[in-house]
Each structure stands twice: as structure tokens, then as C-alpha cells.
PDB file of N, CA and C in Angstrom:
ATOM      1  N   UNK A   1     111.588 102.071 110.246  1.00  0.00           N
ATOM      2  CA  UNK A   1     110.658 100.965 110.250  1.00  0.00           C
ATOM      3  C   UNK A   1     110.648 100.329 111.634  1.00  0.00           C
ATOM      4  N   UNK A   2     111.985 100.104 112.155  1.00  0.00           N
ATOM      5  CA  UNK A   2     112.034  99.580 113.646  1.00  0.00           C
ATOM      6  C   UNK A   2     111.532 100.255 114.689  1.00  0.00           C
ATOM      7  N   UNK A   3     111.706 101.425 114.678  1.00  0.00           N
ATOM      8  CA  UNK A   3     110.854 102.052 115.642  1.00  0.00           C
ATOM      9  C   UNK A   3     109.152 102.235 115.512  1.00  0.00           C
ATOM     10  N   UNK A   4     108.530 102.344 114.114  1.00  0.00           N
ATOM     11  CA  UNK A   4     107.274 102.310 114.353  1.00  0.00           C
ATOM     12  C   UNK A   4     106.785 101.222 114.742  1.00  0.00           C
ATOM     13  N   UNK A   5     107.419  99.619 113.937  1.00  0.00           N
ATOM     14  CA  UNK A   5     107.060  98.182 114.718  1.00  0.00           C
ATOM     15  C   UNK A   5     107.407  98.268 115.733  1.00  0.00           C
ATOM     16  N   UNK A   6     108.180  99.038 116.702  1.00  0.00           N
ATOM     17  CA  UNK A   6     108.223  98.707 118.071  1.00  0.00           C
ATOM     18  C   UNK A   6     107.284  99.600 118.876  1.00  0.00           C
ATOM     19  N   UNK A   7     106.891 100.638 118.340  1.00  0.00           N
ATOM     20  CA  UNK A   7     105.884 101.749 118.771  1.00  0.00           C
ATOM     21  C   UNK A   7     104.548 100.766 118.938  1.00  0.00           C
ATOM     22  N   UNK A   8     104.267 100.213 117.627  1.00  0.00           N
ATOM     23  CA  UNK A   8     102.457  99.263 117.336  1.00  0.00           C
ATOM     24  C   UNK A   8     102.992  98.036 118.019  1.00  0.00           C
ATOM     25  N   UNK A   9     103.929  97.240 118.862  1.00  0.00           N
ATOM     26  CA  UNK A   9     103.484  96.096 119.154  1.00  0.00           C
ATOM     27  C   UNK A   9     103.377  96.798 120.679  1.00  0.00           C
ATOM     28  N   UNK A  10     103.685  97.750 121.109  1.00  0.00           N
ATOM     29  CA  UNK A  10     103.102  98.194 122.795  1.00  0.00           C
ATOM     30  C   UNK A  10     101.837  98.164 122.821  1.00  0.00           C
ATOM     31  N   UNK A  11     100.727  98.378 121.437  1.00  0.00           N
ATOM     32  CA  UNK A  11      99.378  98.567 121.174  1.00  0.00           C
ATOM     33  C   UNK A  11      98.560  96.639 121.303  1.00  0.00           C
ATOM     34  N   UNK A  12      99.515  96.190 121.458  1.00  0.00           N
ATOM     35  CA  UNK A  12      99.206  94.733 121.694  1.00  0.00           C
ATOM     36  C   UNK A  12      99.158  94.028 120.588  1.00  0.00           C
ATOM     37  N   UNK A  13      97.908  93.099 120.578  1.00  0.00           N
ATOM     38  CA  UNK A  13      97.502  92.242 119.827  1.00  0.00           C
ATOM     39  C   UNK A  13      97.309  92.643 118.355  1.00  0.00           C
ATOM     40  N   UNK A  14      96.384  94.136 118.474  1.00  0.00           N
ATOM     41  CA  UNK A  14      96.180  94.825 117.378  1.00  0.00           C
ATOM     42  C   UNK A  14      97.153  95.644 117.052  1.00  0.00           C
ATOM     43  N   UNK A  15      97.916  96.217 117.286  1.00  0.00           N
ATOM     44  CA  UNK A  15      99.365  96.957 116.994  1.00  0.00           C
ATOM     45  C   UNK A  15     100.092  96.142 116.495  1.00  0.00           C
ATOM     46  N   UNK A  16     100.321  94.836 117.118  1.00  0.00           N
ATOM     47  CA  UNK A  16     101.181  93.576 116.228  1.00  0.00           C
ATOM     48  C   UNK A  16     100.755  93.337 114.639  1.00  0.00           C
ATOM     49  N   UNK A  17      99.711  93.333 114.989  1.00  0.00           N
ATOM     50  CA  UNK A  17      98.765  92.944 113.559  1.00  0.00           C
ATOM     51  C   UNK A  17      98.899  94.293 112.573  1.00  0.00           C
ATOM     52  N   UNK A  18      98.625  95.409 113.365  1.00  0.00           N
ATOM     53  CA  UNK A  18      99.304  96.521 112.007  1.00  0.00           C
ATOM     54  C   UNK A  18     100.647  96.298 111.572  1.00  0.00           C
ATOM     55  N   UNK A  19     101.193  96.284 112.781  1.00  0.00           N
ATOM     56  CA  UNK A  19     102.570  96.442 112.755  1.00  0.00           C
ATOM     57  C   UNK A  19     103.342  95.634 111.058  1.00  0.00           C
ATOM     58  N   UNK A  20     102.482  93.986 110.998  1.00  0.00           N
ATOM     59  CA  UNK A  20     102.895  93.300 110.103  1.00  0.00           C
ATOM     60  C   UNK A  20     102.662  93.848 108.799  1.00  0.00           C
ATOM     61  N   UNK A  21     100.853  94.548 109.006  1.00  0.00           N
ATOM     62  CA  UNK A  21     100.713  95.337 107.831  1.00  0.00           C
ATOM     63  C   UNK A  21     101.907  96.260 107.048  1.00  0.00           C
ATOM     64  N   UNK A  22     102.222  96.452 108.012  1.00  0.00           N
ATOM     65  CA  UNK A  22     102.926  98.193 107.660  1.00  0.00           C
ATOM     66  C   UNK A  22     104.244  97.441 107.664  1.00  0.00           C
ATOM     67  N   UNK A  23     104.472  96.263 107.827  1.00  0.00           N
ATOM     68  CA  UNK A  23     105.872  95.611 107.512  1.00  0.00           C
ATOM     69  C   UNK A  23     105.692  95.494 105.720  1.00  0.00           C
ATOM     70  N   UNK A  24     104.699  94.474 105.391  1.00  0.00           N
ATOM     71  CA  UNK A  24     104.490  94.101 104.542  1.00  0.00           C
ATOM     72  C   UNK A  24     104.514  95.034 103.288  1.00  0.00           C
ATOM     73  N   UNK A  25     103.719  95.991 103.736  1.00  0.00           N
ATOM     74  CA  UNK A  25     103.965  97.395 102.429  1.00  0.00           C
ATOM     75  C   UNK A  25     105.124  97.372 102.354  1.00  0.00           C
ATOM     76  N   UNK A  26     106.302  98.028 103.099  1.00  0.00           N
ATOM     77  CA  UNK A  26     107.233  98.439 103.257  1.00  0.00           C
ATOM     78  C   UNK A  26     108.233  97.446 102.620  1.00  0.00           C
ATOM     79  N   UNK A  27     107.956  95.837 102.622  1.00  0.00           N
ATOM     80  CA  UNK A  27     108.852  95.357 101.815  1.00  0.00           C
ATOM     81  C   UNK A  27     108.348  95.241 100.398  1.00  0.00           C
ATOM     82  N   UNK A  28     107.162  95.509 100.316  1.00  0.00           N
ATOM     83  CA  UNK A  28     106.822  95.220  98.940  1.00  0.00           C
ATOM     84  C   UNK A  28     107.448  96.273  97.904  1.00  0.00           C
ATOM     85  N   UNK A  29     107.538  97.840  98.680  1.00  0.00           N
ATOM     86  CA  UNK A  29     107.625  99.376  97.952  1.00  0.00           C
ATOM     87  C   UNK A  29     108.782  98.292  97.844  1.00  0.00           C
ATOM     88  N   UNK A  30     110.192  98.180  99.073  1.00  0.00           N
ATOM     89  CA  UNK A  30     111.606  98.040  98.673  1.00  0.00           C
ATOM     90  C   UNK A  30     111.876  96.825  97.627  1.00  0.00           C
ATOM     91  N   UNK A  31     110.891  95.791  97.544  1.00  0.00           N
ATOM     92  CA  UNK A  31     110.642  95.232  96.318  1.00  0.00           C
ATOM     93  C   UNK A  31     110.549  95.820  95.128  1.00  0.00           C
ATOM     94  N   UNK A  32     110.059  96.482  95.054  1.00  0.00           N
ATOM     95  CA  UNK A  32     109.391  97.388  93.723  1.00  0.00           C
ATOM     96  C   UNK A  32     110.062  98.034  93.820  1.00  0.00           C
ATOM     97  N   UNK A  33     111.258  99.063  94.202  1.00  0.00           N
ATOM     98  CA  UNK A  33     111.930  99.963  94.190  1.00  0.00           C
ATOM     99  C   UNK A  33     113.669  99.263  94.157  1.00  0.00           C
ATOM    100  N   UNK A  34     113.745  98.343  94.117  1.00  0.00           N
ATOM    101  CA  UNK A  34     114.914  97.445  94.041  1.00  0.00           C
ATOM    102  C   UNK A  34     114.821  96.925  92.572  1.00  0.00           C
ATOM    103  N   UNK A  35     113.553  96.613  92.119  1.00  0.00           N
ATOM    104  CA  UNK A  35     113.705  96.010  90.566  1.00  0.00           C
ATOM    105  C   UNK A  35     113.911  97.042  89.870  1.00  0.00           C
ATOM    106  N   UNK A  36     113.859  98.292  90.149  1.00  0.00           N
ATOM    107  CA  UNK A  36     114.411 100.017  89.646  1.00  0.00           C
ATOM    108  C   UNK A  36     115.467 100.145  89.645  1.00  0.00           C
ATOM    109  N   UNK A  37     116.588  99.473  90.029  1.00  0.00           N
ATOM    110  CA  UNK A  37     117.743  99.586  90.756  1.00  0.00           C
ATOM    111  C   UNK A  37     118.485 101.191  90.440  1.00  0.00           C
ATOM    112  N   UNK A  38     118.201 100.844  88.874  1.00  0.00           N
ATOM    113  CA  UNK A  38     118.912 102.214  88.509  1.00  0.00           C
ATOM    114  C   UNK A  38     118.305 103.656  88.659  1.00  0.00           C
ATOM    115  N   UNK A  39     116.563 103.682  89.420  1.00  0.00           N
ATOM    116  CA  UNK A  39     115.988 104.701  89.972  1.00  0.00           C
ATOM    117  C   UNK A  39     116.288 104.714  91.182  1.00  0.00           C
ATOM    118  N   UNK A  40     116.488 103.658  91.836  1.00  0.00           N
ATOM    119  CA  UNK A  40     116.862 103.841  93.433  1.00  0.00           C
ATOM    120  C   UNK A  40     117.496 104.393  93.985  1.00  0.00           C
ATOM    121  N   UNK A  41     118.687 105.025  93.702  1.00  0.00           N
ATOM    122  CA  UNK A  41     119.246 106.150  94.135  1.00  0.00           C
ATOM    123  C   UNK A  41     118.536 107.555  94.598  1.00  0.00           C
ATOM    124  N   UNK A  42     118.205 107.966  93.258  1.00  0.00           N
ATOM    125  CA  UNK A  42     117.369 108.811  92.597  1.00  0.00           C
ATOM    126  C   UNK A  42     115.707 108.693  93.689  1.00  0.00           C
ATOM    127  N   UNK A  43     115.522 107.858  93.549  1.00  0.00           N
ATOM    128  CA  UNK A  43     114.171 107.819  94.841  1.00  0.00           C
ATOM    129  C   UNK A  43     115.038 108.174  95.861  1.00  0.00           C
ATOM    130  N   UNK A  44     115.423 107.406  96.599  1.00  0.00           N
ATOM    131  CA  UNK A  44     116.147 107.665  98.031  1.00  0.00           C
ATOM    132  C   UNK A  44     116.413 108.640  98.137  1.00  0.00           C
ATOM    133  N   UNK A  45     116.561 109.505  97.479  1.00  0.00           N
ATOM    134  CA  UNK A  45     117.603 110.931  98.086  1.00  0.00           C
ATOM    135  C   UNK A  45     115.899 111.736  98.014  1.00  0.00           C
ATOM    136  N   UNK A  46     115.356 111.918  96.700  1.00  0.00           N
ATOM    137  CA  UNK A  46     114.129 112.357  96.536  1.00  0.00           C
ATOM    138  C   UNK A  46     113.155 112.275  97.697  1.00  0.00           C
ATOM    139  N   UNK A  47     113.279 111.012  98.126  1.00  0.00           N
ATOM    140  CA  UNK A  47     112.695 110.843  99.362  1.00  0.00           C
ATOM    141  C   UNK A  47     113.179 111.433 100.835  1.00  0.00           C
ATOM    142  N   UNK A  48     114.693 111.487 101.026  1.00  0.00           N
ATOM    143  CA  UNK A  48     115.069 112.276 102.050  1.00  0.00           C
ATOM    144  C   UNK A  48     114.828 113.982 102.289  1.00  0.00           C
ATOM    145  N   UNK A  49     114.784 114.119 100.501  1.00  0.00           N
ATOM    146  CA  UNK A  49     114.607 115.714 100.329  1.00  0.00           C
ATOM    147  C   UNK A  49     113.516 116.318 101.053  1.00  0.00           C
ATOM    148  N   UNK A  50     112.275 115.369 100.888  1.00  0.00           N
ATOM    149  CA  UNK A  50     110.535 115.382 100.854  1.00  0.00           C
ATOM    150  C   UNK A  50     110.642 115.531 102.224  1.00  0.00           C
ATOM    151  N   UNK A  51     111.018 114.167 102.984  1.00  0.00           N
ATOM    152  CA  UNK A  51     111.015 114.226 104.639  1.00  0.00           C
ATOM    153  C   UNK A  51     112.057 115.427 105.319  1.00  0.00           C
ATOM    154  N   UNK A  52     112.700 115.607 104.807  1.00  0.00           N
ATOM    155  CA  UNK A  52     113.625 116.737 105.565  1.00  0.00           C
ATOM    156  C   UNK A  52     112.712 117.841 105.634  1.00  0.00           C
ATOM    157  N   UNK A  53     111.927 117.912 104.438  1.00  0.00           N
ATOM    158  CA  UNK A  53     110.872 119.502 103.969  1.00  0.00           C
ATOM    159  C   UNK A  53     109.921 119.353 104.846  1.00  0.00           C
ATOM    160  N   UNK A  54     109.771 118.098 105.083  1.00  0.00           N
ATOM    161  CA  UNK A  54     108.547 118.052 106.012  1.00  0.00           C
ATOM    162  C   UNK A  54     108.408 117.934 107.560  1.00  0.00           C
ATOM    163  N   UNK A  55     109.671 118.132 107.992  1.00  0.00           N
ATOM    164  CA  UNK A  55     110.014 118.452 109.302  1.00  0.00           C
ATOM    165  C   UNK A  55     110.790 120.179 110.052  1.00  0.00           C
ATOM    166  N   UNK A  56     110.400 120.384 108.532  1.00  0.00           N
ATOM    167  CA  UNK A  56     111.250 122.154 108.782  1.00  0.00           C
ATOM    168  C   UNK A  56     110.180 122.700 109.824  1.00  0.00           C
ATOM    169  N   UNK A  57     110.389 123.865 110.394  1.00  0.00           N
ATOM    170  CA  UNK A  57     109.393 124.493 111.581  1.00  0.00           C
ATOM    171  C   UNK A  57     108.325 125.044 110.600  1.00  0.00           C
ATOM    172  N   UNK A  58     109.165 125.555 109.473  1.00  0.00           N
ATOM    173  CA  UNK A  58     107.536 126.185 108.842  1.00  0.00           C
ATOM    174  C   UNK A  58     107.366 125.058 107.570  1.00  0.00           C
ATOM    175  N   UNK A  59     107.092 124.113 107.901  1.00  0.00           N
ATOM    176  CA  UNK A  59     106.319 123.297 107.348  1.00  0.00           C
ATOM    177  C   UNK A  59     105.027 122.904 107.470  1.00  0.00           C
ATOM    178  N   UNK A  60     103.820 122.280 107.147  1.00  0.00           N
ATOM    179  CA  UNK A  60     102.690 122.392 107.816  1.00  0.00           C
ATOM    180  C   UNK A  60     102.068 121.331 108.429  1.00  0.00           C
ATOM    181  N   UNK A  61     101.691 121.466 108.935  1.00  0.00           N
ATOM    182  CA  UNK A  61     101.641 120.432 110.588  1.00  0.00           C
ATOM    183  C   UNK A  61     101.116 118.824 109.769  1.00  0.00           C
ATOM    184  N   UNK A  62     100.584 118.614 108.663  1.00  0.00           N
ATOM    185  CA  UNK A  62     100.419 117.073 107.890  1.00  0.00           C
ATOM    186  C   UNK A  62     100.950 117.124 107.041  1.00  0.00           C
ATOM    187  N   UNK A  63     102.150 117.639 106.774  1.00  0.00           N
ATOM    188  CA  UNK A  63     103.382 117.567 105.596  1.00  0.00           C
ATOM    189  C   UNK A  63     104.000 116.071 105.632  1.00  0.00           C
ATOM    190  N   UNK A  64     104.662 115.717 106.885  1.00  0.00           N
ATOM    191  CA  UNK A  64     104.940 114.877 107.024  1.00  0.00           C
ATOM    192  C   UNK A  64     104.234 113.944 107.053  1.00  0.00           C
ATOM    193  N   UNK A  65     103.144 113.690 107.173  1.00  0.00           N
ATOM    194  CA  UNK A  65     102.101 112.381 107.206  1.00  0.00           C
ATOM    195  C   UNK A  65     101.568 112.278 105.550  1.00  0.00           C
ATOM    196  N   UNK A  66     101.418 113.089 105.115  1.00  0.00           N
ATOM    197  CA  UNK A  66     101.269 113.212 103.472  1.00  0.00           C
ATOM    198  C   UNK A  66     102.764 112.661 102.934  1.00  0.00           C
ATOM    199  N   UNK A  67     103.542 113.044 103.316  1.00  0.00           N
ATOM    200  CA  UNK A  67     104.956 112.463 102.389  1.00  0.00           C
ATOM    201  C   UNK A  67     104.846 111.458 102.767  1.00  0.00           C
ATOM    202  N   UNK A  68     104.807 110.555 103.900  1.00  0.00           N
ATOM    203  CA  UNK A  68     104.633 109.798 103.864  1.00  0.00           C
ATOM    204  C   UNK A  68     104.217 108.831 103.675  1.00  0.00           C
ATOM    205  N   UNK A  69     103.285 109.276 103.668  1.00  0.00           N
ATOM    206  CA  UNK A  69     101.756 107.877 102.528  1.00  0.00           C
ATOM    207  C   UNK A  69     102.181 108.200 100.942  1.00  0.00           C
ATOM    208  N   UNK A  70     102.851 109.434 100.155  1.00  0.00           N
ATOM    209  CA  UNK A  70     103.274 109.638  98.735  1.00  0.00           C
ATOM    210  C   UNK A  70     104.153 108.399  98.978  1.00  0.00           C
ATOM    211  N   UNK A  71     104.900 108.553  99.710  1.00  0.00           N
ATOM    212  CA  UNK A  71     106.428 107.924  99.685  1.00  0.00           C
ATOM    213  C   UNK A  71     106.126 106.465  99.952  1.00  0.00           C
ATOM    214  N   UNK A  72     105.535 105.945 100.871  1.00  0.00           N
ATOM    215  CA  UNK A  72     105.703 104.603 101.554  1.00  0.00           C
ATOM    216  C   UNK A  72     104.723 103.821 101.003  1.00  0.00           C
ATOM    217  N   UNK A  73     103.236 104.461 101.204  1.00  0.00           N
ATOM    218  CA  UNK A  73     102.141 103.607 101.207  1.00  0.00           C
ATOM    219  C   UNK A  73     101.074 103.929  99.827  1.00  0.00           C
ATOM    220  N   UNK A  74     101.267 104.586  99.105  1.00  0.00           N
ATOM    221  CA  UNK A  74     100.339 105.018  97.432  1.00  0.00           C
ATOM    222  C   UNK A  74     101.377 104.535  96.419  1.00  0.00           C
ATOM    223  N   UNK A  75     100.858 103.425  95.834  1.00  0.00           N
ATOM    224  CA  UNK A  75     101.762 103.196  94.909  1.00  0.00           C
ATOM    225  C   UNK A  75     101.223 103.254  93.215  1.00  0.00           C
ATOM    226  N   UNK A  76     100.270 104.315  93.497  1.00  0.00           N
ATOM    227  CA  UNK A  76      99.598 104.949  92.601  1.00  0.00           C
ATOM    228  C   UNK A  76      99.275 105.901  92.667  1.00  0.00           C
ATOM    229  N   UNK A  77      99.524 106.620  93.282  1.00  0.00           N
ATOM    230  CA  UNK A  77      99.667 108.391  93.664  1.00  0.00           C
ATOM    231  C   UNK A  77      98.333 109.075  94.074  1.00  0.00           C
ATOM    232  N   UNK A  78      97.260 108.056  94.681  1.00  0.00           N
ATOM    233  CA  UNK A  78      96.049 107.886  95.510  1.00  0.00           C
ATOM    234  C   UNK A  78      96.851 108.858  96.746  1.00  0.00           C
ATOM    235  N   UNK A  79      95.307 109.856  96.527  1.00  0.00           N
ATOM    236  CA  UNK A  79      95.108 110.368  97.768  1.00  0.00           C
ATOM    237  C   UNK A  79      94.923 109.863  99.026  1.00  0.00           C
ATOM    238  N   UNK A  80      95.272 110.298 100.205  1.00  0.00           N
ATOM    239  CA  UNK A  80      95.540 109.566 101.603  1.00  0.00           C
ATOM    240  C   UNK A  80      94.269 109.370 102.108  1.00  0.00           C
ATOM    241  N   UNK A  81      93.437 108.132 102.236  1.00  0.00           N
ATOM    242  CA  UNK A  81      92.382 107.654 102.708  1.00  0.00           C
ATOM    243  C   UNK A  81      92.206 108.633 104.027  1.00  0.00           C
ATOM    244  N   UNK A  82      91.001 108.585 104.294  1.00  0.00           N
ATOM    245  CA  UNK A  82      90.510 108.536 106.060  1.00  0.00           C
ATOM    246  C   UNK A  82      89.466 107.784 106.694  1.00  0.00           C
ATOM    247  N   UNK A  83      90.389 106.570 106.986  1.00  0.00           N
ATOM    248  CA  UNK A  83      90.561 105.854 107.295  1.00  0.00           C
ATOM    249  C   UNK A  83      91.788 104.807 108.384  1.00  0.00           C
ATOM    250  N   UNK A  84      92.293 103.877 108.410  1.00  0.00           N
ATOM    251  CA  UNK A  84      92.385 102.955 109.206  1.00  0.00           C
ATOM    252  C   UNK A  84      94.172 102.971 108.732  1.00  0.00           C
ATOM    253  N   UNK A  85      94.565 103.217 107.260  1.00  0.00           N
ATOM    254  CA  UNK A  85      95.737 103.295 106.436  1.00  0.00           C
ATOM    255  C   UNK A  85      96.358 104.757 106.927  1.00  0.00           C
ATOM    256  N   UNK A  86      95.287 106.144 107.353  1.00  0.00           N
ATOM    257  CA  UNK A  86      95.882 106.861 107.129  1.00  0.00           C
ATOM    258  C   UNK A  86      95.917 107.117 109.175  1.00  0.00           C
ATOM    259  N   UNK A  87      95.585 106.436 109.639  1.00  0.00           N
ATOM    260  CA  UNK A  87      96.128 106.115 111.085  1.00  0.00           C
ATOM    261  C   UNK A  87      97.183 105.712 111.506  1.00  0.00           C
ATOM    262  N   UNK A  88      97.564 104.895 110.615  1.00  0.00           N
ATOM    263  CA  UNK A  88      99.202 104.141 110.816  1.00  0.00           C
ATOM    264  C   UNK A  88     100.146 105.161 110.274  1.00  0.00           C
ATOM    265  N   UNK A  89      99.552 106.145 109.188  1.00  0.00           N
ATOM    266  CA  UNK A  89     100.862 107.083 108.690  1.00  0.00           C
ATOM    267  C   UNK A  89     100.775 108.291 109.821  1.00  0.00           C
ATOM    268  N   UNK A  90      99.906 108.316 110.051  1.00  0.00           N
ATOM    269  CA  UNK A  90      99.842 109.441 111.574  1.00  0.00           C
ATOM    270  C   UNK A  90     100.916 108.830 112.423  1.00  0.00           C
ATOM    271  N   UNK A  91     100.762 107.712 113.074  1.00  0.00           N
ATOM    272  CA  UNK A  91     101.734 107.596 113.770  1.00  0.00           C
ATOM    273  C   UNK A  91     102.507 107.109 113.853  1.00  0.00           C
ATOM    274  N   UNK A  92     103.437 107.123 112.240  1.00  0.00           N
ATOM    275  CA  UNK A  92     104.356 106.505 111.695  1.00  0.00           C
ATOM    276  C   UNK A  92     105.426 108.259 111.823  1.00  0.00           C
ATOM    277  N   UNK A  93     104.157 109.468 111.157  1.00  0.00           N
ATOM    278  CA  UNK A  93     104.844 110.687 111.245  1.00  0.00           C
ATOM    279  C   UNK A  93     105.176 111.138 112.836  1.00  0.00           C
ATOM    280  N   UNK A  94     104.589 110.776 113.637  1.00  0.00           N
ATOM    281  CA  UNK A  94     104.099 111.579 115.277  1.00  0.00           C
ATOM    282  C   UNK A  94     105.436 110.669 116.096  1.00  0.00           C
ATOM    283  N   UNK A  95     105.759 109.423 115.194  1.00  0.00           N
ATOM    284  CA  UNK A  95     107.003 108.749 116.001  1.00  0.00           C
ATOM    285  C   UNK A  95     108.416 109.558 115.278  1.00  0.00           C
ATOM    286  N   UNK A  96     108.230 109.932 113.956  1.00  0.00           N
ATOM    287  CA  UNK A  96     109.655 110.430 113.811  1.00  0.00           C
ATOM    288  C   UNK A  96     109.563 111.990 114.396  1.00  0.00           C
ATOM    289  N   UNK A  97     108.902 112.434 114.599  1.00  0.00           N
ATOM    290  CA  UNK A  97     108.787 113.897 115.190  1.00  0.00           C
ATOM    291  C   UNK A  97     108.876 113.940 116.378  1.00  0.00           C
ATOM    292  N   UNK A  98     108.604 112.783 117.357  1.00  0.00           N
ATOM    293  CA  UNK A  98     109.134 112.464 118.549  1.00  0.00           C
ATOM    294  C   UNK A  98     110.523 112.697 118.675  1.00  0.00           C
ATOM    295  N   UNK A  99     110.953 111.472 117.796  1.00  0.00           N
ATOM    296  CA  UNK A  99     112.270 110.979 117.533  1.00  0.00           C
ATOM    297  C   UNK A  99     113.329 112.861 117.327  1.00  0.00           C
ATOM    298  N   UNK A 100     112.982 113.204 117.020  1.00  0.00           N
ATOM    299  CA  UNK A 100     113.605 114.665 116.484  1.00  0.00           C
ATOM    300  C   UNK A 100     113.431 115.433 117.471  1.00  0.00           C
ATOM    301  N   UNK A 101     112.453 115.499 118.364  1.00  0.00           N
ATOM    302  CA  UNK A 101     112.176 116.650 119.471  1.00  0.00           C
ATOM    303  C   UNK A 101     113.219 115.771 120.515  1.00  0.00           C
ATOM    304  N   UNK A 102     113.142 114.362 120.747  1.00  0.00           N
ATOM    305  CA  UNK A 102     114.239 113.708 121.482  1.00  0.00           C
ATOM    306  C   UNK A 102     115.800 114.156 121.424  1.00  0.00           C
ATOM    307  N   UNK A 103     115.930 114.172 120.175  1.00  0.00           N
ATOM    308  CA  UNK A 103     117.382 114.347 120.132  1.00  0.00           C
ATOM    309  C   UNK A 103     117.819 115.682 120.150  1.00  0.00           C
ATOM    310  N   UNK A 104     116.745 116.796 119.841  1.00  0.00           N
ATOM    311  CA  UNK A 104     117.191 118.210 120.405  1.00  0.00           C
ATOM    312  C   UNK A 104     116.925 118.323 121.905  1.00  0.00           C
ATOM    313  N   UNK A 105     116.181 117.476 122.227  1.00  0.00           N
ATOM    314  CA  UNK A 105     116.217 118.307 123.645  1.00  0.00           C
ATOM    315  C   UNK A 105     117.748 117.414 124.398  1.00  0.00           C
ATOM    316  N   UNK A 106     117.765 116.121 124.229  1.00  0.00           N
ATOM    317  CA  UNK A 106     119.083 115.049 124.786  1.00  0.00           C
ATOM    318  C   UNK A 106     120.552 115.519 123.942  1.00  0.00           C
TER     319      UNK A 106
END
């Protein structure tokens, strides 16, 4: 989460302003996924499984931007807009795939 809010407030005024967006989901899911308590485990790992799959080499190049809007941002299992929602999961995915090409090459 810290790194994509720090990715959208370099975007300025309007990056700040997503940035809060994409705060706001994010506490609402861990809201909603905290009154689960006893699914929360059970999500979390489910969820690491999904993102790990979706960073393998033969995975397919919007795997990860799809898990991610399943996982973070559909809290009704709505297909990924195209639109303005499915911009922020682009480069919500394009920062952790950074993040991963960083640490193999360092």
C-alpha cells in the first residue's frame, strides 16, 4: 500500500487524490475482512497464493492486474472496469513488478 501511495503522490495533486481513493478501498476490504476474522487467515494466504501465480514468468502479462482488482478492489466479483479504477490497478500491478525486477537485479 505504501509504495503505491508513494508512487501516486509524485503524480501531484491528482495522484494524491487517487492515492486517498485507493487508501480508502483498501481500508474498507481490511474492514470487511477483519469482521471475518475467522476467514482472514484463509483469505490472506489465498491471496498470497493468487499474487505469487501472478508474477511467475509464464504467467500472463494482466494476471497480476486482474488479481488484483479480484483481491483488493471488486467486492462483488465485478469484472475489471475500463476505466479510471482499472488505471490505478495497472499501476498498483507495474509498481510491484518493478519492485521484483529491483530486487533481482540489486
Amino acid at each position: 500500500m505504501w509504495l503505491c501511495l508513494r508512487r501516486l503522490k509524485e503524480e501531484g495533486k491528482e495522484g494524491v487524490e487517487m492515492g486517498q481513493y485507493v487508501y480508502e478501498i483498501h481500508t474498507h476490504d481490511v474492514e470487511l475482512r477483519v469482521s471475518k476474522a475467522g476467514e482472514l487467515e484463509k483469505i490472506f494466504y489465498g491471496n498470497i497464493v493468487a499474487y505469487d501465480a501472478a508474477m511467475l514468468p509464464d504467467a500472463k502479462q494482466d494476471e497480476l492486474m486482474k488479481v488484483l482488482w479480484r483481491n483488493v478492489f471488486s467486492d462483488d466479483g465485478s469484472e475489471m472496469p475500463i476505466d479510471a479504477a482499472k488505471d490505478t490497478v495497472q499501476a498498483c500491478s507495474y509498481l510491484a513488478l518493478l519492485m521484483l525486477i529491483a530486487k533481482a537485479v540489486y
